[in-house]
PDB file of N, CA and C in Angstrom:
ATOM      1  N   UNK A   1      84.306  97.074 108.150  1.00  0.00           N
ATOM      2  CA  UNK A   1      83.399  98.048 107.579  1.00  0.00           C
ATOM      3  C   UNK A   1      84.118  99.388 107.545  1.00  0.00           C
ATOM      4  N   UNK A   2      84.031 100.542 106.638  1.00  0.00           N
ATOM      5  CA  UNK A   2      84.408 101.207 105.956  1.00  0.00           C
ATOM      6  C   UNK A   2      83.817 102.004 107.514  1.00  0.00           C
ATOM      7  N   UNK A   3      84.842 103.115 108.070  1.00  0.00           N
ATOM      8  CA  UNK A   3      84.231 103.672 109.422  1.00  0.00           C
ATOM      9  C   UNK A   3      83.223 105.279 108.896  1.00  0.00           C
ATOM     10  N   UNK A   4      83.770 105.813 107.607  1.00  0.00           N
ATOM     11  CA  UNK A   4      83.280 106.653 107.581  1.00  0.00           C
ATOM     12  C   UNK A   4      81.929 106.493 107.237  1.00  0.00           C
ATOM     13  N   UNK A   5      81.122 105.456 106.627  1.00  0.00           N
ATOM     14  CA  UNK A   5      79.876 105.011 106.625  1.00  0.00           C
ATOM     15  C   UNK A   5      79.715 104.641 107.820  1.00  0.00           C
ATOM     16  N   UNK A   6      79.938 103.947 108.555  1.00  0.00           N
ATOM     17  CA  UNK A   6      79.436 103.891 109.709  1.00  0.00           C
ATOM     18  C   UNK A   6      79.161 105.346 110.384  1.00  0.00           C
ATOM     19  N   UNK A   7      80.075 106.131 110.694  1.00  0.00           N
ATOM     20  CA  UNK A   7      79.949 107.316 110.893  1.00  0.00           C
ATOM     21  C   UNK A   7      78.764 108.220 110.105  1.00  0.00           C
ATOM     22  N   UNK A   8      78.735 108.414 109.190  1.00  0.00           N
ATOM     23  CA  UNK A   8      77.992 108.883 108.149  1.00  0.00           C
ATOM     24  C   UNK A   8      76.288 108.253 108.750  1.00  0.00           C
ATOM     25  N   UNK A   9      76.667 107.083 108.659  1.00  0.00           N
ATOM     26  CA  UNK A   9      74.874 106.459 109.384  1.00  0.00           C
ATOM     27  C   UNK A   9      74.118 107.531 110.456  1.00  0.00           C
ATOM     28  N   UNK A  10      75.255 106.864 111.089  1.00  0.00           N
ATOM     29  CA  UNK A  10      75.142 107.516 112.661  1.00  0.00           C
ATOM     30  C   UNK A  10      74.726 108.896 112.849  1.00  0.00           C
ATOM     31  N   UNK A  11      75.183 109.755 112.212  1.00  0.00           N
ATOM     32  CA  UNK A  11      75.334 111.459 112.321  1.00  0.00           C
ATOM     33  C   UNK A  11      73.943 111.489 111.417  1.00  0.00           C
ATOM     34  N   UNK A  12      73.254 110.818 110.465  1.00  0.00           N
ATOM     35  CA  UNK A  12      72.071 110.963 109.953  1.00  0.00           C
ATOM     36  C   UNK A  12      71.340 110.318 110.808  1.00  0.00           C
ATOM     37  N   UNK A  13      71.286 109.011 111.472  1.00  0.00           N
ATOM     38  CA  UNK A  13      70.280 108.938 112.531  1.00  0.00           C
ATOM     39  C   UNK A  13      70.095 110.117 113.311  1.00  0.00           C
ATOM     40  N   UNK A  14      71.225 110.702 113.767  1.00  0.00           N
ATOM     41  CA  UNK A  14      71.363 111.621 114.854  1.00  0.00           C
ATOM     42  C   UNK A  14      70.414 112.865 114.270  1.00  0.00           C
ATOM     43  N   UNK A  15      70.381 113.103 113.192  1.00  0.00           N
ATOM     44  CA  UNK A  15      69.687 114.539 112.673  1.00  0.00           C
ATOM     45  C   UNK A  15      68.275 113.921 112.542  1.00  0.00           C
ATOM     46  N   UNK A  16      68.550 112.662 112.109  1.00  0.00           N
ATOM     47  CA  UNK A  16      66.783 112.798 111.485  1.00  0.00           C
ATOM     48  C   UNK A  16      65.707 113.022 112.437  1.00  0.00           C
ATOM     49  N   UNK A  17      64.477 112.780 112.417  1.00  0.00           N
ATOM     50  CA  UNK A  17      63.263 113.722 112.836  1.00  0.00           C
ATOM     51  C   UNK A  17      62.087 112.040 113.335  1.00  0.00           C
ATOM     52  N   UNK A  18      63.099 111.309 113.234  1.00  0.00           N
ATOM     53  CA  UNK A  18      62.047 109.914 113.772  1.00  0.00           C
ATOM     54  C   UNK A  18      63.138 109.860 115.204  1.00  0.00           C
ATOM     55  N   UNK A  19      62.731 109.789 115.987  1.00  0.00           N
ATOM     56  CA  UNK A  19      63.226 109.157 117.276  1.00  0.00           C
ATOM     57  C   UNK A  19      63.731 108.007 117.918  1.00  0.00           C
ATOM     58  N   UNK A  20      64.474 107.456 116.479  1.00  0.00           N
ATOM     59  CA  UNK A  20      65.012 106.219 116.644  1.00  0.00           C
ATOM     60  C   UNK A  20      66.403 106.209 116.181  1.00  0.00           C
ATOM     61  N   UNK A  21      67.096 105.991 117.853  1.00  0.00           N
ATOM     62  CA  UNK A  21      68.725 106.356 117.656  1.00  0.00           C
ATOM     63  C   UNK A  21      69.251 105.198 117.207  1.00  0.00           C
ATOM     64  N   UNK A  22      69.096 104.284 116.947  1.00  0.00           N
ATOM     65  CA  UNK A  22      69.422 102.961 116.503  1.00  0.00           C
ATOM     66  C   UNK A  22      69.683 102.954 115.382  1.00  0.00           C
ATOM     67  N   UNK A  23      68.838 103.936 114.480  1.00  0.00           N
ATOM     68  CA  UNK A  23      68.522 103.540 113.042  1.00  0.00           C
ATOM     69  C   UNK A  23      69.528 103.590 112.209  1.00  0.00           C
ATOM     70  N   UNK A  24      70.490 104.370 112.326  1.00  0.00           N
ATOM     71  CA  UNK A  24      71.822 104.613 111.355  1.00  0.00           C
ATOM     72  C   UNK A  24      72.707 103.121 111.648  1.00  0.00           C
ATOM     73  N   UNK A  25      72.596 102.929 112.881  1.00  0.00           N
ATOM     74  CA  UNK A  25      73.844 101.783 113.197  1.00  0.00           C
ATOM     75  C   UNK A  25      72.976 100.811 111.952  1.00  0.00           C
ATOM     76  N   UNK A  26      71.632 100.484 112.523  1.00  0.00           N
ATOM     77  CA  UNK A  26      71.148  99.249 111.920  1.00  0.00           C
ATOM     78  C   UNK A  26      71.240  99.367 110.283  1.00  0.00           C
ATOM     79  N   UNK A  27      70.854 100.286 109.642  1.00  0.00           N
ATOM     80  CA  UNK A  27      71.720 100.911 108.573  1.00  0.00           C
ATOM     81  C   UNK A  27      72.614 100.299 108.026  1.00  0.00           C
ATOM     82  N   UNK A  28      73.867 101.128 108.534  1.00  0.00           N
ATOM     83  CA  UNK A  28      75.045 100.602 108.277  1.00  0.00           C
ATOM     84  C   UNK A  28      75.327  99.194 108.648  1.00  0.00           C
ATOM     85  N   UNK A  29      74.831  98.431 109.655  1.00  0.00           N
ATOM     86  CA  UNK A  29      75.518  97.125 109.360  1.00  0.00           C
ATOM     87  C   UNK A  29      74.789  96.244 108.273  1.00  0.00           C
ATOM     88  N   UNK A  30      73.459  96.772 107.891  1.00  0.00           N
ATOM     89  CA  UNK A  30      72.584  95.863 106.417  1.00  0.00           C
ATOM     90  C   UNK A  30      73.376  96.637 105.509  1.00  0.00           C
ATOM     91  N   UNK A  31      74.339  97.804 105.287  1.00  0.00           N
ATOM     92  CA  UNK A  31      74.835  98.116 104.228  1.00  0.00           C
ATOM     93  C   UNK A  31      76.275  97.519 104.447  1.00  0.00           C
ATOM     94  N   UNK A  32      76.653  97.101 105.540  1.00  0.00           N
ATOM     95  CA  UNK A  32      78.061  96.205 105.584  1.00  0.00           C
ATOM     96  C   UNK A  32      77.831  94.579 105.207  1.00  0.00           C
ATOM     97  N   UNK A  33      76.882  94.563 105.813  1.00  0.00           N
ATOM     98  CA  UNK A  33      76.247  93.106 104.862  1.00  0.00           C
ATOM     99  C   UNK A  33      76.034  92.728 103.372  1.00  0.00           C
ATOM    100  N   UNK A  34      75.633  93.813 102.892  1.00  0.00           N
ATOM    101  CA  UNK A  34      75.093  93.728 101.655  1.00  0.00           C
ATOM    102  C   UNK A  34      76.136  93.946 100.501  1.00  0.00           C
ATOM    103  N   UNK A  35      77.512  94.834 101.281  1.00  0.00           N
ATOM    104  CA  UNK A  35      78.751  94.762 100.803  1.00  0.00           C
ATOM    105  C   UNK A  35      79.276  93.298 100.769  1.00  0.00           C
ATOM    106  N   UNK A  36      79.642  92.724 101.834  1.00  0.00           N
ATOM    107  CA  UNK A  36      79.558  91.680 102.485  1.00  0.00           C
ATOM    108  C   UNK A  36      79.097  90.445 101.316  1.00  0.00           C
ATOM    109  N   UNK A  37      78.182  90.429 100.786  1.00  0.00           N
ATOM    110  CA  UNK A  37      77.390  89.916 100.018  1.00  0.00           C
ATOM    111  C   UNK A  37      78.062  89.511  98.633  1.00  0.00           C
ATOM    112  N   UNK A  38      78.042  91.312  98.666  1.00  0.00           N
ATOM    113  CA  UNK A  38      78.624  91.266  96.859  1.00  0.00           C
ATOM    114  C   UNK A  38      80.496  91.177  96.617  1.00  0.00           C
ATOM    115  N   UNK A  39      80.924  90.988  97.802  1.00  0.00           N
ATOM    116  CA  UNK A  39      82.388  91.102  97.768  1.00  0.00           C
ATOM    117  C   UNK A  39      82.521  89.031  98.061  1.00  0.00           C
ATOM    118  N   UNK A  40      81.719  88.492  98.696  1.00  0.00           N
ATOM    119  CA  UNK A  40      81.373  86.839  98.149  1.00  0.00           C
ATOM    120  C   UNK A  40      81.349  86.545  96.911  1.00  0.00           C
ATOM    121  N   UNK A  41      80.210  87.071  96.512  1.00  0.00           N
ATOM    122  CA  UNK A  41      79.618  86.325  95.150  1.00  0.00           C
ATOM    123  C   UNK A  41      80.840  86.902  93.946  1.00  0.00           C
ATOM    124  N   UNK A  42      81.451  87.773  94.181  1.00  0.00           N
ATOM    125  CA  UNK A  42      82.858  88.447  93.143  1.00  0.00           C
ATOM    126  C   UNK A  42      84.068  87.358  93.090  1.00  0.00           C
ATOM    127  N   UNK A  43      83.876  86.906  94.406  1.00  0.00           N
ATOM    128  CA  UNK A  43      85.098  85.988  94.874  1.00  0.00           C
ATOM    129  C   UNK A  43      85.529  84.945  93.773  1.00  0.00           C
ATOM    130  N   UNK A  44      86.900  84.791  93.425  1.00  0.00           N
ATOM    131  CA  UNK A  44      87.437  83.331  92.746  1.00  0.00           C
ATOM    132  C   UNK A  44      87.481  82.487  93.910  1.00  0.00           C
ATOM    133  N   UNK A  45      87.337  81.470  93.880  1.00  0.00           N
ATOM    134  CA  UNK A  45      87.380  80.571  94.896  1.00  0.00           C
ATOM    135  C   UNK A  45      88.817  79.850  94.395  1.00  0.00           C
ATOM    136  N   UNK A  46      89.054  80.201  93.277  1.00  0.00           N
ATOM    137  CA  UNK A  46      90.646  79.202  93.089  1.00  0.00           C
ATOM    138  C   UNK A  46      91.582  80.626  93.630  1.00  0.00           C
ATOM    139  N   UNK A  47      91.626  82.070  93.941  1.00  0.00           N
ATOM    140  CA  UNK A  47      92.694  82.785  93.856  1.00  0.00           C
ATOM    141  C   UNK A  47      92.477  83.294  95.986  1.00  0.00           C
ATOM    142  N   UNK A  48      93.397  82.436  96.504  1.00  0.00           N
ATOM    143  CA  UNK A  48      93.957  82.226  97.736  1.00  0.00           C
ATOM    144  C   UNK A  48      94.025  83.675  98.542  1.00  0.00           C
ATOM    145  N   UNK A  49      93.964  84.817  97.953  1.00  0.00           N
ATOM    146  CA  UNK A  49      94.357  86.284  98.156  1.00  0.00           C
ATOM    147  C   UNK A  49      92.791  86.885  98.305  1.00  0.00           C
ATOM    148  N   UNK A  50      92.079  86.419  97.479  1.00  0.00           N
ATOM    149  CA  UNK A  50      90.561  86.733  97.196  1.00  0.00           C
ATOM    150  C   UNK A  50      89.867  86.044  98.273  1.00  0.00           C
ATOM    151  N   UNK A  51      89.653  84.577  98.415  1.00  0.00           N
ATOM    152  CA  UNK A  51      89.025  84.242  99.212  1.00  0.00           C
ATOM    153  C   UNK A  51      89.773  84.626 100.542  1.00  0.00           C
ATOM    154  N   UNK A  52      90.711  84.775 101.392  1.00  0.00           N
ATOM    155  CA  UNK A  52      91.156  85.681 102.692  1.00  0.00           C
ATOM    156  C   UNK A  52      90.273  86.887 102.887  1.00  0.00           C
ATOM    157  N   UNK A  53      90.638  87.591 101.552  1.00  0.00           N
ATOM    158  CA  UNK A  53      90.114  88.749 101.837  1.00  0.00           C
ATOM    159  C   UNK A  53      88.337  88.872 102.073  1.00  0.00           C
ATOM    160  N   UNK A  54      87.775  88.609 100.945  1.00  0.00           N
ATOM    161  CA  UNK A  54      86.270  88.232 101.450  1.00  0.00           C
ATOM    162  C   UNK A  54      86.368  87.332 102.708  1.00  0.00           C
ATOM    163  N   UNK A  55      86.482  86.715 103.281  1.00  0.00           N
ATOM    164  CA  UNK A  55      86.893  85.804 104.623  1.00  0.00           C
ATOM    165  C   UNK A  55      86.775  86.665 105.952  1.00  0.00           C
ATOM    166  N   UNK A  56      87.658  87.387 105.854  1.00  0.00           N
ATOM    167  CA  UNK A  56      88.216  88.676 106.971  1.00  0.00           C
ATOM    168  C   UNK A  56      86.945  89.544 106.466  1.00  0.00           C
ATOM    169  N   UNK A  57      86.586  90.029 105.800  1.00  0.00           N
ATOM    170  CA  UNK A  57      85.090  90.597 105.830  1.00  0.00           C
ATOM    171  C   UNK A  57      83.908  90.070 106.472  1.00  0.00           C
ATOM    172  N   UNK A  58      83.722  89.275 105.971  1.00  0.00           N
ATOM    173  CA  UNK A  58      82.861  88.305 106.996  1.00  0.00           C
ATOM    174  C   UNK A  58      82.625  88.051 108.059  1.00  0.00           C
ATOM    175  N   UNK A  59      83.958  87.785 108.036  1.00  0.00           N
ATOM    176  CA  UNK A  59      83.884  88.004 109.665  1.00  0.00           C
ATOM    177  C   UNK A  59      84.085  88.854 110.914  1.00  0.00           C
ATOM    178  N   UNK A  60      84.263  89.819 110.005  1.00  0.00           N
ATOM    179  CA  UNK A  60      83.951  91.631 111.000  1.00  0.00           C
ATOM    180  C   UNK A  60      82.646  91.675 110.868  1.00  0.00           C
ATOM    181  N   UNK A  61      82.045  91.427 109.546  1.00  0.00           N
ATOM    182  CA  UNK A  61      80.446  91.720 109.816  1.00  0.00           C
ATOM    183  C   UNK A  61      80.171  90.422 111.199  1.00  0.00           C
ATOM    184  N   UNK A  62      80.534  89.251 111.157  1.00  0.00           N
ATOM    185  CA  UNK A  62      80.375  88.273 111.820  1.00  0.00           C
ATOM    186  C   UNK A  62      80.010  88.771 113.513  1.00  0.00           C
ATOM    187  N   UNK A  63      81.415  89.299 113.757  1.00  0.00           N
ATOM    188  CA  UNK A  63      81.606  89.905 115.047  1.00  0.00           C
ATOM    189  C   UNK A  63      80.549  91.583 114.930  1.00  0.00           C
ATOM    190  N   UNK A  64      80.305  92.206 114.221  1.00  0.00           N
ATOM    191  CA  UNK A  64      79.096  93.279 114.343  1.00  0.00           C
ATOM    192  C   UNK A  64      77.594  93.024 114.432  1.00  0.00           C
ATOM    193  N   UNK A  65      77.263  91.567 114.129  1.00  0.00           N
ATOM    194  CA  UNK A  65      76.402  90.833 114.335  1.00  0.00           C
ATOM    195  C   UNK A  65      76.502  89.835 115.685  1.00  0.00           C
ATOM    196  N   UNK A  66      77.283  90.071 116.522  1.00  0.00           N
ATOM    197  CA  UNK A  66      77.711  89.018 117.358  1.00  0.00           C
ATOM    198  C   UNK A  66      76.604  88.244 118.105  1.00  0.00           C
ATOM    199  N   UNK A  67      75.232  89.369 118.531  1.00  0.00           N
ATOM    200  CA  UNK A  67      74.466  88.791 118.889  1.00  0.00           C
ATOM    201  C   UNK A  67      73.038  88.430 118.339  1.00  0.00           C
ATOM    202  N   UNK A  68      73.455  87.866 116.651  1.00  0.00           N
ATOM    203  CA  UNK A  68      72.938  87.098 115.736  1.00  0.00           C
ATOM    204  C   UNK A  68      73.252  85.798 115.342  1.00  0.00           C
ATOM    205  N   UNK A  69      72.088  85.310 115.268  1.00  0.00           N
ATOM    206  CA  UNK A  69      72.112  83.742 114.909  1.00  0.00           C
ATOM    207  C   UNK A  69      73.037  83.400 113.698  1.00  0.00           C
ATOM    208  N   UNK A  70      74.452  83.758 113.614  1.00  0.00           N
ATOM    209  CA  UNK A  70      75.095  83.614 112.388  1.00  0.00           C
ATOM    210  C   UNK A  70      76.334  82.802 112.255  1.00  0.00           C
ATOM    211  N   UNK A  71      76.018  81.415 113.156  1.00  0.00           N
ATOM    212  CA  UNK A  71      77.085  80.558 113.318  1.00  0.00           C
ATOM    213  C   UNK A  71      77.151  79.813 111.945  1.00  0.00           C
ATOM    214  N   UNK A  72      76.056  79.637 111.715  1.00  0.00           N
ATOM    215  CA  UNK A  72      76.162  78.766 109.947  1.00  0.00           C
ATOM    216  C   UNK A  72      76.963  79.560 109.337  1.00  0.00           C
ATOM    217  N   UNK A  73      76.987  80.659 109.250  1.00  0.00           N
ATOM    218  CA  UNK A  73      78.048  81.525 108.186  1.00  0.00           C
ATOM    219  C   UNK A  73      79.078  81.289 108.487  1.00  0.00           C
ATOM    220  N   UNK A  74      79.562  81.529 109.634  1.00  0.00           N
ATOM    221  CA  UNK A  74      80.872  81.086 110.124  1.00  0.00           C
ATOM    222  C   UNK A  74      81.663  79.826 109.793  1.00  0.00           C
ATOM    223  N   UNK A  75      80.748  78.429 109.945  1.00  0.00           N
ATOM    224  CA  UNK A  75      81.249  77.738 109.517  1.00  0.00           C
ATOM    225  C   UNK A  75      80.808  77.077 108.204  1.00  0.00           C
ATOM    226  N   UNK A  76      80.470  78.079 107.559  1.00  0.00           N
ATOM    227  CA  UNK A  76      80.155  77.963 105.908  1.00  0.00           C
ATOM    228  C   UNK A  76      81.279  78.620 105.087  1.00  0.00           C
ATOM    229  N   UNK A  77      81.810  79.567 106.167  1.00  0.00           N
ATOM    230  CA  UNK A  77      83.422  80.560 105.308  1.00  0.00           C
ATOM    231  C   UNK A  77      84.460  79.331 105.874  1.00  0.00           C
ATOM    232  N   UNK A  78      84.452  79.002 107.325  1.00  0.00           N
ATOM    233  CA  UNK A  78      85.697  77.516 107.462  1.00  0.00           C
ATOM    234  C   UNK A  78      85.520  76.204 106.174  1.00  0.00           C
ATOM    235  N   UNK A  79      84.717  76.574 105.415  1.00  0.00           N
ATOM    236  CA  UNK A  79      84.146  75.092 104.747  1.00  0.00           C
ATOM    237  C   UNK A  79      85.193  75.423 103.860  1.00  0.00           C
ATOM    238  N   UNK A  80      84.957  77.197 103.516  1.00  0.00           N
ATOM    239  CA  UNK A  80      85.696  77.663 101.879  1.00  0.00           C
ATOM    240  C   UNK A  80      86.973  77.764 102.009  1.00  0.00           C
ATOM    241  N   UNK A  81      87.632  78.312 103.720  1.00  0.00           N
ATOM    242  CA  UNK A  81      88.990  78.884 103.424  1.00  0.00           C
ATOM    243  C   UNK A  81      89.693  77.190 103.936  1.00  0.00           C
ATOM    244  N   UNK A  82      89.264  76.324 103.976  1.00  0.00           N
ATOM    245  CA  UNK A  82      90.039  75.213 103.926  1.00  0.00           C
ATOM    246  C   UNK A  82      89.927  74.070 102.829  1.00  0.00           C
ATOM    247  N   UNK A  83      88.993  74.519 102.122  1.00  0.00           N
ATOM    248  CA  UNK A  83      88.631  73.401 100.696  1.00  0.00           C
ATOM    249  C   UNK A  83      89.243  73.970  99.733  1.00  0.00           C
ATOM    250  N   UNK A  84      89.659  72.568  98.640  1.00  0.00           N
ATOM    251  CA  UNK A  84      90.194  73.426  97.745  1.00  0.00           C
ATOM    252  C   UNK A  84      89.907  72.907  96.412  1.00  0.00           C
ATOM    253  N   UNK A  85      90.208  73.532  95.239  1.00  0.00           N
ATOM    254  CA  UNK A  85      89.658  72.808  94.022  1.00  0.00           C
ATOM    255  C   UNK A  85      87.896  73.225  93.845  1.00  0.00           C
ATOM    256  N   UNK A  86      87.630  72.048  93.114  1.00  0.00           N
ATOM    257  CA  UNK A  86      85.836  71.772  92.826  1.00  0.00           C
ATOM    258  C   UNK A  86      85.257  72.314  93.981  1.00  0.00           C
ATOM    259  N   UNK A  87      86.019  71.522  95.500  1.00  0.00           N
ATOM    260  CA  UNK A  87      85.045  71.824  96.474  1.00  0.00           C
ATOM    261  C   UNK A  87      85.211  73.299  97.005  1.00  0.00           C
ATOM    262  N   UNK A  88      86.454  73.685  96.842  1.00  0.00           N
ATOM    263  CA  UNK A  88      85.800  74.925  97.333  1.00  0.00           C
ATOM    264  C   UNK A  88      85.124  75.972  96.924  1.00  0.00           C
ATOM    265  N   UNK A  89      84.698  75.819  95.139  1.00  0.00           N
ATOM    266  CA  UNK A  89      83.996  76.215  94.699  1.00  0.00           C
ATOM    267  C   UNK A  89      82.111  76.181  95.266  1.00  0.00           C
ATOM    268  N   UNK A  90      82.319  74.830  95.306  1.00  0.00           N
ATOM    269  CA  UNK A  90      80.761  74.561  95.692  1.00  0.00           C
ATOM    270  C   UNK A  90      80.569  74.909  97.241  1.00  0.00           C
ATOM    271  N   UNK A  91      81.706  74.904  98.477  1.00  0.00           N
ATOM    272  CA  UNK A  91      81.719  75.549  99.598  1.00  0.00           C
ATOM    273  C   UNK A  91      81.350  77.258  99.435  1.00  0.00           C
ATOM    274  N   UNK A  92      82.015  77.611  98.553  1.00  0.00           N
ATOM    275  CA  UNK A  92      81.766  79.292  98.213  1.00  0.00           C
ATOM    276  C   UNK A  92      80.383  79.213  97.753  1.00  0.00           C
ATOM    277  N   UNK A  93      80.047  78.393  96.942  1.00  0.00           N
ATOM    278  CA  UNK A  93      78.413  78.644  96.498  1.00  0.00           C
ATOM    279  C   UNK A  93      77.310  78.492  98.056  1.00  0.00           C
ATOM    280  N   UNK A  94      77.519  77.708  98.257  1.00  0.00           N
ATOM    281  CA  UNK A  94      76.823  77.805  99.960  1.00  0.00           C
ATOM    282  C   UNK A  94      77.202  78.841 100.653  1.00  0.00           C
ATOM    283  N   UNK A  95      78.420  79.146 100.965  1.00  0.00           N
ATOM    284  CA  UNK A  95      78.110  80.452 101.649  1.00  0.00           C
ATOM    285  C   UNK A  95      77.506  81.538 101.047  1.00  0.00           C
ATOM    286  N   UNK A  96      78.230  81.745  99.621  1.00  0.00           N
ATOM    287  CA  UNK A  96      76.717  83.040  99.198  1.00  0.00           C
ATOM    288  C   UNK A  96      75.668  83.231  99.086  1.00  0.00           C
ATOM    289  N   UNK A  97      74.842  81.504  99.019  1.00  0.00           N
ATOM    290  CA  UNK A  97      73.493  81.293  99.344  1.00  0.00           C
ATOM    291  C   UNK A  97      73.262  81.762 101.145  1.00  0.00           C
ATOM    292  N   UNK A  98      74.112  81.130 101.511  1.00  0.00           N
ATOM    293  CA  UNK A  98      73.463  81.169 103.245  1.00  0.00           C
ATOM    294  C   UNK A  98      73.613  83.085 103.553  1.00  0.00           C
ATOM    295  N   UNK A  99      74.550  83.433 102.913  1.00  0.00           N
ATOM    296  CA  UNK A  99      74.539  85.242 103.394  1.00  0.00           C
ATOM    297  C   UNK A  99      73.548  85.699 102.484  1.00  0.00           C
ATOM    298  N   UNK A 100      73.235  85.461 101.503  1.00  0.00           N
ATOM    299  CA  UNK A 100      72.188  85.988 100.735  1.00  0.00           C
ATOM    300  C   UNK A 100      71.016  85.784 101.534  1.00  0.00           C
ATOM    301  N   UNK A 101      70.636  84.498 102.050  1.00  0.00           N
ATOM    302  CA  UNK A 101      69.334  84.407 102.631  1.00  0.00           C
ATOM    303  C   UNK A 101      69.366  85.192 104.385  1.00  0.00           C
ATOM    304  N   UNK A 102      70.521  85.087 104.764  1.00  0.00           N
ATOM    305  CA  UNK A 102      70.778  86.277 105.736  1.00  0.00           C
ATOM    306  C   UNK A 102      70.470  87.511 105.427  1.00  0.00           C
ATOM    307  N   UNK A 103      70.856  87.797 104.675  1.00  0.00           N
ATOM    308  CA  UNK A 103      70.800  89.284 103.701  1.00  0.00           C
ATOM    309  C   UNK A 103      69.664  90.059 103.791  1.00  0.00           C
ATOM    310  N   UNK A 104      68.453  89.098 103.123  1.00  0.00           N
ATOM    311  CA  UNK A 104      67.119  88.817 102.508  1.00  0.00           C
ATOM    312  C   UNK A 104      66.351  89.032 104.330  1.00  0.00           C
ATOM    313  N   UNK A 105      66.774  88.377 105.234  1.00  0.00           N
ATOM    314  CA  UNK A 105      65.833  88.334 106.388  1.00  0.00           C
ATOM    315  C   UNK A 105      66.273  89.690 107.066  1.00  0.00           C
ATOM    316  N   UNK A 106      67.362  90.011 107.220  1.00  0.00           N
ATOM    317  CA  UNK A 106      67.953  91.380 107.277  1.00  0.00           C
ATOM    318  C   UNK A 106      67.325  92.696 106.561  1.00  0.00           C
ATOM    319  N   UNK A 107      66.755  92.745 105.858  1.00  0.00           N
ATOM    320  CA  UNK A 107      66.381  93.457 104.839  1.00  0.00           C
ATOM    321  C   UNK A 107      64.766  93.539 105.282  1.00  0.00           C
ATOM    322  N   UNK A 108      64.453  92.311 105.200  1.00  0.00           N
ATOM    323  CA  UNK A 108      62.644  92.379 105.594  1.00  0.00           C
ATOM    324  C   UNK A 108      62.567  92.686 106.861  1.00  0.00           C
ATOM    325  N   UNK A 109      63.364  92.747 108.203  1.00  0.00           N
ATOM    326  CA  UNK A 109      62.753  93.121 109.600  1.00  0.00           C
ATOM    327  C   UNK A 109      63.017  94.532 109.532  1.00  0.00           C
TER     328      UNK A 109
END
């Protein structure tokens, strides 16, 4: 995640006028997610450089979520960065479904 948004969160939780110091972090990691999201669904699943890179995203959000139920993702990105061809197309389509519906529950709490 990009630190100066994170930062940026943070220093606006810190000013705002609700009493909830949490709120910037939680913020920024549904806006590292939601990056997260759209840097998946962009992905070629045939170009080896692309899927790494969305990969290693993932899984920083992965580890900023650490104490979230987000082992399916994890091994929904092992499905993609080791399949190859057709399947790892249709492996990439599952994971952007499964972070999307992450996304989506993220978004509503």
């Amino acid at each position: 995640m990009d630190p100066s948004v994170f930062h940026a969160a943070v220093a606006q939780a810190m000013n705002a006028e609700r009493p909830e110091p949490y709120w910037g972090i939680d913020k920024a990691l549904r806006l590292s997610l939601a990056r997260t999201l759209r840097r998946i669904e962009a992905m070629d699943p045939c170009d080896d450089a692309a899927v790494a890179e969305a990969l290693g995203r993932l899984r920083e959000v992965l580890r900023l979520f650490a104490g979230q139920p987000l082992v399916e993702l994890s091994e929904y990105a092992a499905a993609v960065e080791f399949a190859r061809g057709a399947a790892r197309e249709a492996a990439a389509a599952r994971l952007e479904a499964a972070l999307a519906q992450a996304n989506a529950q993220f978004a509503a709490a």
